[in-house]
Protein backbone atom coordinates (compact mmCIF):
# COMPACT_ATOMS: atom_id res chain seq x y z
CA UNK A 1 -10.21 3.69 6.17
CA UNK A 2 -13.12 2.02 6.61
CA UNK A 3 -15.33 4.55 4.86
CA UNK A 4 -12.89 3.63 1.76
CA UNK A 5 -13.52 -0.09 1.75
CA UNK A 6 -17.02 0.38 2.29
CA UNK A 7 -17.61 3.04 -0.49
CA UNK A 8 -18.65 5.93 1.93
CA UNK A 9 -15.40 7.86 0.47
CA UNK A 10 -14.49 8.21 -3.26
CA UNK A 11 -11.79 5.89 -4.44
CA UNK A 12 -8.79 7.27 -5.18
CA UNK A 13 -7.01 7.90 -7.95
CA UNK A 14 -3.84 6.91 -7.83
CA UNK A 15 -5.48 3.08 -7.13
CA UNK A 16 -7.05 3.77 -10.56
CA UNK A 17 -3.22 3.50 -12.27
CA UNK A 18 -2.07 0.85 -10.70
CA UNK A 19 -5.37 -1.12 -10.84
CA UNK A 20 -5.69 -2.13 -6.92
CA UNK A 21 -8.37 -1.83 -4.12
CA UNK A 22 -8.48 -2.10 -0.93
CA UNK A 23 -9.82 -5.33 0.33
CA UNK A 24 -9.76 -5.64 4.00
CA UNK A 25 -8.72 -3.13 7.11
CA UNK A 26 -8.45 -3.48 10.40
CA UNK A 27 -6.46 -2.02 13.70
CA UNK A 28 -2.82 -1.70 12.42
CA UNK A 29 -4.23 -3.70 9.39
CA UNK A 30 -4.35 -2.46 5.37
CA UNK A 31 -4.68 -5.18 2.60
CA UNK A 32 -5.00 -4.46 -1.18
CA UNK A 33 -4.65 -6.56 -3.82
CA UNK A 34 -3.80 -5.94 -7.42
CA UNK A 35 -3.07 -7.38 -10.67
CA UNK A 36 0.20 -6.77 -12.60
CA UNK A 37 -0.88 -5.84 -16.48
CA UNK A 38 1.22 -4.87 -19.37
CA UNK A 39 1.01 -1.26 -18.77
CA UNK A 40 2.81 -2.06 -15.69
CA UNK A 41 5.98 -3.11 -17.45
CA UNK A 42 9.53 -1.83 -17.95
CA UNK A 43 11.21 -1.95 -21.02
CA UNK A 44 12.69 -4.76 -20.50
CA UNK A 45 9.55 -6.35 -20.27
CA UNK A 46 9.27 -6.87 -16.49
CA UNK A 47 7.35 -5.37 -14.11
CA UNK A 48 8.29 -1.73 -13.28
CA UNK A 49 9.78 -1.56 -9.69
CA UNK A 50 7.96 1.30 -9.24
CA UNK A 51 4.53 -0.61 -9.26
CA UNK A 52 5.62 -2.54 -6.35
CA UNK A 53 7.00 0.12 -4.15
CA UNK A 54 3.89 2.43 -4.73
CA UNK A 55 1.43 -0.81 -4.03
CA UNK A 56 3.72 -1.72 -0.82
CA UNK A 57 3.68 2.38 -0.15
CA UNK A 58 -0.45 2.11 0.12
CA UNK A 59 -0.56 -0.68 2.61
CA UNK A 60 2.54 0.40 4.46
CA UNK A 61 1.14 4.11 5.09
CA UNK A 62 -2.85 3.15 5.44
CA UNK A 63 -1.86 0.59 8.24
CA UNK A 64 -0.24 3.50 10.15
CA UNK A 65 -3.88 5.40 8.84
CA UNK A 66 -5.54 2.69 10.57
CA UNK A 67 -3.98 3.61 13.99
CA UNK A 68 -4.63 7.35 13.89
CA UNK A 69 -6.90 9.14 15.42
CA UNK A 70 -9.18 11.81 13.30
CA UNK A 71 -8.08 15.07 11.88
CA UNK A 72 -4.07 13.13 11.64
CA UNK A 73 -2.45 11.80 8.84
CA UNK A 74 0.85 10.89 7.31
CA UNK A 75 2.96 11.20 4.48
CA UNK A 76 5.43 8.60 4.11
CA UNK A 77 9.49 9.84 4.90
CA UNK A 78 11.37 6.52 3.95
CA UNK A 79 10.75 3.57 2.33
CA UNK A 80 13.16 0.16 1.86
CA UNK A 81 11.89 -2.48 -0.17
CA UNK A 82 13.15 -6.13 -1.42
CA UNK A 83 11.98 -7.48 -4.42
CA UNK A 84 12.46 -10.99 -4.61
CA UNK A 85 10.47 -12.65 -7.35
CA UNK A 86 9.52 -11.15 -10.26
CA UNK A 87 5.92 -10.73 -11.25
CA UNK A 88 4.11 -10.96 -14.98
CA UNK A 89 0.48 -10.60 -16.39
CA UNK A 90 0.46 -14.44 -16.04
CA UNK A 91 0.77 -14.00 -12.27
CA UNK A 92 -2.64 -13.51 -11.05
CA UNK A 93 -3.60 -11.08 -7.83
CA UNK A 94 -1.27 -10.31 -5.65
CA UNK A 95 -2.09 -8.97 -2.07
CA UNK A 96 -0.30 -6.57 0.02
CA UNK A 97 -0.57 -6.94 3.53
CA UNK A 98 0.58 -4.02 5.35
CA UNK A 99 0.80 -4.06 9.62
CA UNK A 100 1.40 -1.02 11.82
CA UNK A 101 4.79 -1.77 14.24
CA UNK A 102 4.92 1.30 15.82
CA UNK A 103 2.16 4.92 15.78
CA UNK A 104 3.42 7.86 18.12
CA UNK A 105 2.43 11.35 18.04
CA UNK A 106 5.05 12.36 14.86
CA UNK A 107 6.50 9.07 13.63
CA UNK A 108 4.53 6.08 12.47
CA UNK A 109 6.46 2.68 11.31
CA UNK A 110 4.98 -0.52 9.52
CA UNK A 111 5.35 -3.41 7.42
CA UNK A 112 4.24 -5.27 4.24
CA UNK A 113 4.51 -8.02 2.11
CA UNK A 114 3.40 -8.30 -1.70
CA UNK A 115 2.12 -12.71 -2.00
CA UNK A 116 1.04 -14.33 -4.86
CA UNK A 117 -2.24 -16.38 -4.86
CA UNK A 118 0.07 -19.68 -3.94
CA UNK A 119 1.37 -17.22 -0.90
CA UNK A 120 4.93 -17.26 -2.57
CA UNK A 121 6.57 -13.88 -1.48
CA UNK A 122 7.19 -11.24 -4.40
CA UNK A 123 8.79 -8.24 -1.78
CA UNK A 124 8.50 -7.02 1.00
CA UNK A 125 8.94 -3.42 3.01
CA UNK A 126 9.61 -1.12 5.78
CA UNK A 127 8.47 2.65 6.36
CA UNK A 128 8.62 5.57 8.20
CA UNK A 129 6.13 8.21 8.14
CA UNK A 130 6.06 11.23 9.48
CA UNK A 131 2.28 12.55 11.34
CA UNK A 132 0.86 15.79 11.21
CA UNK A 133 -2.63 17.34 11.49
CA UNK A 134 -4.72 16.83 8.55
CA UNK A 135 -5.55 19.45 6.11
CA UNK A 136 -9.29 19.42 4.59
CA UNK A 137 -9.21 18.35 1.21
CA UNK A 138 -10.01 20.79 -1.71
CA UNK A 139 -11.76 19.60 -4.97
């Protein structure tokens, strides 16, 4: 994780769509931070709740990341999330703070939180992942 935020590893793509990096990591610790657009929004002209479960899903699986030890990963097995406040291009960056509760050899569990720049809450998230032994990536 740290090879991401420093640049050592390509960023990836999927962070391209939804516009977000990752800003700070730590043990048990993933933050990004991203800015809702238009091409984020639903038809009825909101936010797509789909943009905040996938930014919540990147800080909720790369804090478990954050705890594992080289040659494991994770893919995420469950996900519940709250949205509370809507969001809007008028909005500004949003962070998502994502914490590891628990890491075990097969199950990994954290949480996260999307804030506004005036720390109001927007939602907020729990997940289970499952671990397994990493394979090497193909280009």
């Amino acid at each position: 994780m740290t090879a991401l935020l420093e640049g050592e590893l390509p960023h990836p793509y999927m962070a391209d769509t939804f516009d977000c990096e990752l800003i700070e990591v730590g043990e048990g610790l993933a933050v990004f931070q991203a800015t809702p657009q238009l091409k984020h929004y639903n038809p009825l002209g909101s936010v797509h709740g789909g943009w905040y479960a996938t930014l919540l899903d990147f800080a909720l699986g790369c804090a478990v990341q954050t705890k594992l030890p080289a040659g494991l990963g994770y893919t995420t097995s469950q996900i519940n999330l709250n949205i509370v406040r809507a969001a809007n291009t008028k909005t500004g960056p949003l962070r998502c703070v994502g914490h590891a509760i628990h890491v075990g050899r097969q199950i990994g569990t954290s949480e996260a939180r999307i804030v506004g720049p005036d720390g109001k809450l927007y939602a907020h998230a729990t997940t289970t992942c499952a671990i397994f032994e990493a394979q090497p990536q193909v280009s």
